[in-house]
Every structure is written in C-alpha cells, then in structure tokens.
C-alpha atoms as a PDB file:
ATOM      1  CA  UNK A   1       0.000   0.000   0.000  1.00  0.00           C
ATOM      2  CA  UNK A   2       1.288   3.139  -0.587  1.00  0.00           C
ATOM      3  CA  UNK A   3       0.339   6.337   0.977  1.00  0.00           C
ATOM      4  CA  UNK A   4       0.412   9.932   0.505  1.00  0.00           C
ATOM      5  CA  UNK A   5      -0.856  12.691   3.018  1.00  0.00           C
ATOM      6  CA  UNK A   6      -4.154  11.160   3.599  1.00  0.00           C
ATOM      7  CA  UNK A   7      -4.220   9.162  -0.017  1.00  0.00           C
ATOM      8  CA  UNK A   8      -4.137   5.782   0.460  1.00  0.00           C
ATOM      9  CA  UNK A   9      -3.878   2.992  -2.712  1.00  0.00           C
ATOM     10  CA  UNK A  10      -4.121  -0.768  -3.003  1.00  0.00           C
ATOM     11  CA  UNK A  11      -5.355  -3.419  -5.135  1.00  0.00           C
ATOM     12  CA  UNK A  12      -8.655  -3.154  -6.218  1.00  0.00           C
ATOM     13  CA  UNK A  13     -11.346  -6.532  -5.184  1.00  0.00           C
ATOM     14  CA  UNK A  14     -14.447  -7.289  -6.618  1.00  0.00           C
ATOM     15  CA  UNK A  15     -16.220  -5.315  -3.995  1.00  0.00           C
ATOM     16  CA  UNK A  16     -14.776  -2.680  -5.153  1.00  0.00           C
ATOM     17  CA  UNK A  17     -16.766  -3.128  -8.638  1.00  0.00           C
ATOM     18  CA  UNK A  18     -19.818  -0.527  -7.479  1.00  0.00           C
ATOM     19  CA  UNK A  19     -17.758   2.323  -6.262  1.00  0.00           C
ATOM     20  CA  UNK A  20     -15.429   1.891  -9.555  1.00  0.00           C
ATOM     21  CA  UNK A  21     -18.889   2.061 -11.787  1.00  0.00           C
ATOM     22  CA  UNK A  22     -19.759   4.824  -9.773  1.00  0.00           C
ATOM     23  CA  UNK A  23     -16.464   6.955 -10.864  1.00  0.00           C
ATOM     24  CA  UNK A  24     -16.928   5.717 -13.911  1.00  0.00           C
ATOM     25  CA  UNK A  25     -20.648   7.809 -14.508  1.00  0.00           C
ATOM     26  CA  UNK A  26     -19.356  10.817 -12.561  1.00  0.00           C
ATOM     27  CA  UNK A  27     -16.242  11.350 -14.689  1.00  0.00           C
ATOM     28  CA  UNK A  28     -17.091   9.906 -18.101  1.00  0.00           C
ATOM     29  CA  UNK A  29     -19.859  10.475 -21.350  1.00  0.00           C
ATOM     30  CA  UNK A  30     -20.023   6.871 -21.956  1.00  0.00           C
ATOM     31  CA  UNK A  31     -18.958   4.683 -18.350  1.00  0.00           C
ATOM     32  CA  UNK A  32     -18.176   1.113 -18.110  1.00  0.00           C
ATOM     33  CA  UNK A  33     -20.825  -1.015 -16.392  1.00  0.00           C
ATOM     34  CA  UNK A  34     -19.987  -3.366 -13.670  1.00  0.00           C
ATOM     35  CA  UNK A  35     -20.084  -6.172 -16.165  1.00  0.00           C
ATOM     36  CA  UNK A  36     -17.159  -4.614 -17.952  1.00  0.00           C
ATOM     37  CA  UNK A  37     -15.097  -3.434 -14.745  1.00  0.00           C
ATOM     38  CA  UNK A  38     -15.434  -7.099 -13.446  1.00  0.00           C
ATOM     39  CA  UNK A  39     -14.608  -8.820 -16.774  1.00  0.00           C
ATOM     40  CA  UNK A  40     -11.360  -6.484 -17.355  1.00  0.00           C
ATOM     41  CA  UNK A  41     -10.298  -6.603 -13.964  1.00  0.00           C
ATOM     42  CA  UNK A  42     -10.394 -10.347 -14.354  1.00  0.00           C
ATOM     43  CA  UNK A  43      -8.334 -10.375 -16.457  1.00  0.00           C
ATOM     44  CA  UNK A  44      -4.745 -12.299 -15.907  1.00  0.00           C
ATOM     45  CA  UNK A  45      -2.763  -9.419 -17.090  1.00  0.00           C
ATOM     46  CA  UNK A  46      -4.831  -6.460 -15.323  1.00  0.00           C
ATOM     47  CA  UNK A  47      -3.766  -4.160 -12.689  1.00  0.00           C
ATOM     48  CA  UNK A  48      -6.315  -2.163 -10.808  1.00  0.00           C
ATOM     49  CA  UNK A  49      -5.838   0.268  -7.743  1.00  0.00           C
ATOM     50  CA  UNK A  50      -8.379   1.792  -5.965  1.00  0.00           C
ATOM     51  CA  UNK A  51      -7.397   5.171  -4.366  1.00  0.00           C
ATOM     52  CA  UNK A  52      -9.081   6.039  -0.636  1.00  0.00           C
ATOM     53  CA  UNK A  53      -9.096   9.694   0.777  1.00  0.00           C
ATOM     54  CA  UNK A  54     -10.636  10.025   4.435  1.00  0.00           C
ATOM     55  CA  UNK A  55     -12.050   6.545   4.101  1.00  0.00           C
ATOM     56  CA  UNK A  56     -13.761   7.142   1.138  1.00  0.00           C
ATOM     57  CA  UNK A  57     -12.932   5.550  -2.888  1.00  0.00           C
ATOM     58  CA  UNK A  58     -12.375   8.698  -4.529  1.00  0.00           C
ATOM     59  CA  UNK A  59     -10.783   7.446  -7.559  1.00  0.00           C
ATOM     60  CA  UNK A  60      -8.784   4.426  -9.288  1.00  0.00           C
ATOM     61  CA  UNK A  61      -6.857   3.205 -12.336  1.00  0.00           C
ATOM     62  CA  UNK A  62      -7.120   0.255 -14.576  1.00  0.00           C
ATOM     63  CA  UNK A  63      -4.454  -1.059 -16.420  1.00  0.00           C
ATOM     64  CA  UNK A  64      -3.628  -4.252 -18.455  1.00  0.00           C
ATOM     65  CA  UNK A  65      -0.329  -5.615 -20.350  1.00  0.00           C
ATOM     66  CA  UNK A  66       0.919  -7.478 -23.238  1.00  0.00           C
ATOM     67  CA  UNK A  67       4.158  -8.616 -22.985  1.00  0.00           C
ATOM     68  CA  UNK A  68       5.970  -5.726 -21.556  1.00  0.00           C
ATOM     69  CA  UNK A  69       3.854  -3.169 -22.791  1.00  0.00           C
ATOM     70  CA  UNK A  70       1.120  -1.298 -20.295  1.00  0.00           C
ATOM     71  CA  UNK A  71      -2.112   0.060 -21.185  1.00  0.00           C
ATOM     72  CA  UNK A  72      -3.944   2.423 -19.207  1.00  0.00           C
ATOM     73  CA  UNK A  73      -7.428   1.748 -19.714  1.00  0.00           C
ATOM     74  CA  UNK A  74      -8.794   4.276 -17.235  1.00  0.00           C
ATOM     75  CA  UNK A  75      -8.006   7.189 -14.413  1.00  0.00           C
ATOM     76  CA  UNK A  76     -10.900   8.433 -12.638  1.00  0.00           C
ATOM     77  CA  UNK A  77     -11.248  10.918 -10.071  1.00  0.00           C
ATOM     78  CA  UNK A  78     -14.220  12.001  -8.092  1.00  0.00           C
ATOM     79  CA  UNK A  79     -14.990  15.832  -8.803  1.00  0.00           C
ATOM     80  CA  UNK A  80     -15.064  16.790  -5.379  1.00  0.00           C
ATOM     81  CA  UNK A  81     -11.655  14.872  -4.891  1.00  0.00           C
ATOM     82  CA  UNK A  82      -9.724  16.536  -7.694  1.00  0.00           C
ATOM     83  CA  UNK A  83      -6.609  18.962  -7.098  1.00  0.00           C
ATOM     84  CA  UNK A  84      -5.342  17.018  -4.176  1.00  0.00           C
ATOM     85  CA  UNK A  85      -3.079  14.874  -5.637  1.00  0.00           C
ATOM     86  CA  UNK A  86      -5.226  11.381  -6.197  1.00  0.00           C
ATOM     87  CA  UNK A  87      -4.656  11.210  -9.935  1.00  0.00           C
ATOM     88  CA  UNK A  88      -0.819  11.500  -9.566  1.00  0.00           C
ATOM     89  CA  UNK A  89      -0.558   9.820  -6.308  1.00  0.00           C
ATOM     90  CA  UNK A  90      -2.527   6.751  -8.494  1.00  0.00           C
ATOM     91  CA  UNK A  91      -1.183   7.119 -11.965  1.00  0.00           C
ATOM     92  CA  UNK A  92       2.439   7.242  -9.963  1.00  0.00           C
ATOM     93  CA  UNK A  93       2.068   3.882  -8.119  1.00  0.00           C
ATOM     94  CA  UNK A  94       0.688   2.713 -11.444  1.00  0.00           C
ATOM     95  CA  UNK A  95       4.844   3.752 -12.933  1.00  0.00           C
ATOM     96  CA  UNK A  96       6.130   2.357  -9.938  1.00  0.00           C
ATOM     97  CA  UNK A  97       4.504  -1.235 -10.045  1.00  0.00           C
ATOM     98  CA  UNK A  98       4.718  -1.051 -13.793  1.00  0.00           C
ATOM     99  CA  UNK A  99       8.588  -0.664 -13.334  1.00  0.00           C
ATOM    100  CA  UNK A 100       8.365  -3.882 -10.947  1.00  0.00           C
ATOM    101  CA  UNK A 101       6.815  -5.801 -13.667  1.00  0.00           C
ATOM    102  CA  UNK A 102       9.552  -4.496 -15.623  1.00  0.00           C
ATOM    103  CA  UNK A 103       7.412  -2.823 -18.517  1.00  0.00           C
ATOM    104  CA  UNK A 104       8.789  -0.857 -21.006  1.00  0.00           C
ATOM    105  CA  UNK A 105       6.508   1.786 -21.107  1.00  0.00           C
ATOM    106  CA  UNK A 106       2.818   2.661 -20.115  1.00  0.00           C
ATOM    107  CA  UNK A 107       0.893   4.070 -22.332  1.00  0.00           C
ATOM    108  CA  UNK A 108      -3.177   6.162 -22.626  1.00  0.00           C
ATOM    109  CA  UNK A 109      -5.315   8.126 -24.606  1.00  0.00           C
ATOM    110  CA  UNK A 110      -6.846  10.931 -22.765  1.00  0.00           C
ATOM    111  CA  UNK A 111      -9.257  13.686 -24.689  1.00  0.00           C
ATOM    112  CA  UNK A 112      -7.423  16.538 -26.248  1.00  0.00           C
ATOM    113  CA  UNK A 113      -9.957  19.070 -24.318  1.00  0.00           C
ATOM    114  CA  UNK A 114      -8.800  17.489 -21.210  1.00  0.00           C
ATOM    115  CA  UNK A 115      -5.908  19.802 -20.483  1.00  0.00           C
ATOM    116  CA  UNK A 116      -5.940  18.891 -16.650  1.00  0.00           C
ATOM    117  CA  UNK A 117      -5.316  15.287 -17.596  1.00  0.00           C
ATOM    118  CA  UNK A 118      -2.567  15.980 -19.985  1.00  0.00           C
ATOM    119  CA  UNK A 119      -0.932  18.346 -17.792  1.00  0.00           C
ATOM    120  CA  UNK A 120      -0.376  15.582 -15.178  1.00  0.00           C
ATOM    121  CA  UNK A 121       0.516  13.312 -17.334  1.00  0.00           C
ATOM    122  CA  UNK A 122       2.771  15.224 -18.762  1.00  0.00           C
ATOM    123  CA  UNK A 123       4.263  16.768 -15.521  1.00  0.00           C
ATOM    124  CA  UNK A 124       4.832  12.852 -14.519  1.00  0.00           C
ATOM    125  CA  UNK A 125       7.000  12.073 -17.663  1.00  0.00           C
ATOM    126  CA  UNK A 126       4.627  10.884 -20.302  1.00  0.00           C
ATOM    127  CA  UNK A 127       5.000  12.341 -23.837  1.00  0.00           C
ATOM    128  CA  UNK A 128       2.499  13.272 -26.361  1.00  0.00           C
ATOM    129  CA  UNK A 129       3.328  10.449 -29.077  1.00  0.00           C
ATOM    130  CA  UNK A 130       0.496  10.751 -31.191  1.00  0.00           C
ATOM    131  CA  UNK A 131      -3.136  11.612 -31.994  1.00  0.00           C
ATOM    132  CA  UNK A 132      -6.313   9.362 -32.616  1.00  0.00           C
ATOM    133  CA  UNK A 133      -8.904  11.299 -34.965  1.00  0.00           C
ATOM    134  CA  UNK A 134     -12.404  10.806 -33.469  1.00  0.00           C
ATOM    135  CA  UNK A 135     -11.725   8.634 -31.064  1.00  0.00           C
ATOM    136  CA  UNK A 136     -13.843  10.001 -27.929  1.00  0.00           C
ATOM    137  CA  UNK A 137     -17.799  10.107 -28.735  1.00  0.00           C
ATOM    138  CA  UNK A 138     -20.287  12.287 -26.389  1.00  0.00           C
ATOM    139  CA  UNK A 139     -19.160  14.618 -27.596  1.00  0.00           C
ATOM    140  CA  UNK A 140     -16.641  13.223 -30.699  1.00  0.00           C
ATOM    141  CA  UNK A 141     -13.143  14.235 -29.930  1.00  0.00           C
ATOM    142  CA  UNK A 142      -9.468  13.253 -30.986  1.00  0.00           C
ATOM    143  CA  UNK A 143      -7.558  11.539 -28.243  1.00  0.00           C
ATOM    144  CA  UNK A 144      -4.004  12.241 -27.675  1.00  0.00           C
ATOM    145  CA  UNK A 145      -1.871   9.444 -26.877  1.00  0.00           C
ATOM    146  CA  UNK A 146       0.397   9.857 -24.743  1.00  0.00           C
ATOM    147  CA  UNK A 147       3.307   7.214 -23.455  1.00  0.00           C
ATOM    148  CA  UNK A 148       5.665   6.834 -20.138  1.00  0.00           C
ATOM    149  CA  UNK A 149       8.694   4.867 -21.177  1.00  0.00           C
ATOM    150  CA  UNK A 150      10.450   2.773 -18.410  1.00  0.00           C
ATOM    151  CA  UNK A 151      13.830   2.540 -19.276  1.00  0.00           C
ATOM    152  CA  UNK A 152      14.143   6.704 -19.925  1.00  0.00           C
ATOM    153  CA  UNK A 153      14.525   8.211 -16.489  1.00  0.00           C
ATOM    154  CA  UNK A 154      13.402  11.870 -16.442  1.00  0.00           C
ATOM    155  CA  UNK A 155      16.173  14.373 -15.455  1.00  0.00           C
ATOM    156  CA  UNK A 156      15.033  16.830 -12.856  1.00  0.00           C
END
C-alpha cells in the first residue's frame, strides 16, 4: 500500500466493482458497467488500484499488459476529490509497479480538451506520441496518446 498525506492505494477486489462504476458515470460520457469493470479486472494481465481519501474511494486506475507493454485503460477521479493529488498519487504507483513488472513503457489516450489530464501526465513524464482522430464520442473528440517509457529516467 502506498500512501500519501491522507491518499491511500491498493489493489482493487471485486467489492470494489460498485464504487469503480460509480467513478466511472461521474467522470465519463459513456462509463463502463460493472459487467465490464469485473470482466477487465479479471483479467490475468490487469492491474487495478483503488485510491481512498478520508475513508472514502475517490478514484482508481485500470491497467492491463501485453508482454511488456502497459495500457492504461482508465483514471478516474471524483470531482469533489480533484486537485489534491489522487490522480498523480494513483497514476504514480501505477509507474512504480509497472517498473516492478519491468514494462517498457505505459501508455493512454486521454481527450485533447482534457488539459488537466494531460498536464499531469505530462508533468509525470509521459510524452504526447500521437493523436487518434475521433476517437472520444459524447461529444466526438481526438484523443491524444500519450506514453511513459520505463527505461528513460526523467532528469530533474
């Protein structure tokens, strides 16, 4: 577990499939339904954490790999969570286990509107690689991708 001010994260369990869905219709157009959370999470190669701030889930990650590459399927943050560090206190223990795994990169697409998002990312080491046309529907949007390699350490 790691923990951060008040910010604690840790594996996500099937019970926490209903708060996840939750997140997911707070912070997205078009959220996954339980069905979908469970069957991804299931998944052999999946990597979920669940992030906790005063007791409460106020956001989580999803992740899944092929070989040694990483996917980042999802980073949600409750609204009246954001700003205090969840999404980089999550997305960085996503790096840190993905470096443990001994990934070569992880890698997202995040809307090009969502400058927030992007901002983090990019203020954590991941670099704009490319851009999907159309890729985001309600409302139709391109998607950035954007990429954390393992093996290039940042210099600060």
């Amino acid at each position: 577990m790691m923990q951060k001010n008040d910010i604690k994260i840790f594996l996500a369990s099937r019970e926490h499939i209903p708060a996840i869905a939750e997140l997911e219709k707070m912070c997205f157009s078009s959220p996954w339904s339980e069905k979908a959370i469970l069957e991804t999470m299931s998944g052999e190669s999946s990597l979920f954490l669940v992030a906790t701030l005063k007791e409460k889930i106020c956001g989580y990650i999803g992740s899944y790999s092929a070989m040694d590459e990483g996917y980042i399927t999802n980073v949600a943050v409750n609204p009246d969570f954001r700003r205090q560090g969840v999404g980089k206190a999550l997305v960085g223990e996503l790096i840190k286990q993905g470096k443990e795994r001994r990934l070569s990169f992880l890698t997202l697409e995040v809307r090009e509107s969502n400058e927030g998002a992007i901002a983090l990312y990019s203020n954590l080491g991941f670099e704009n690689v490319g851009k999907r046309p159309r890729f985001y529907s309600n409302p139709t949007e391109a998607a950035y991708l954007m990429t954390y390699y393992m093996g290039k350490e940042r210099e600060n």
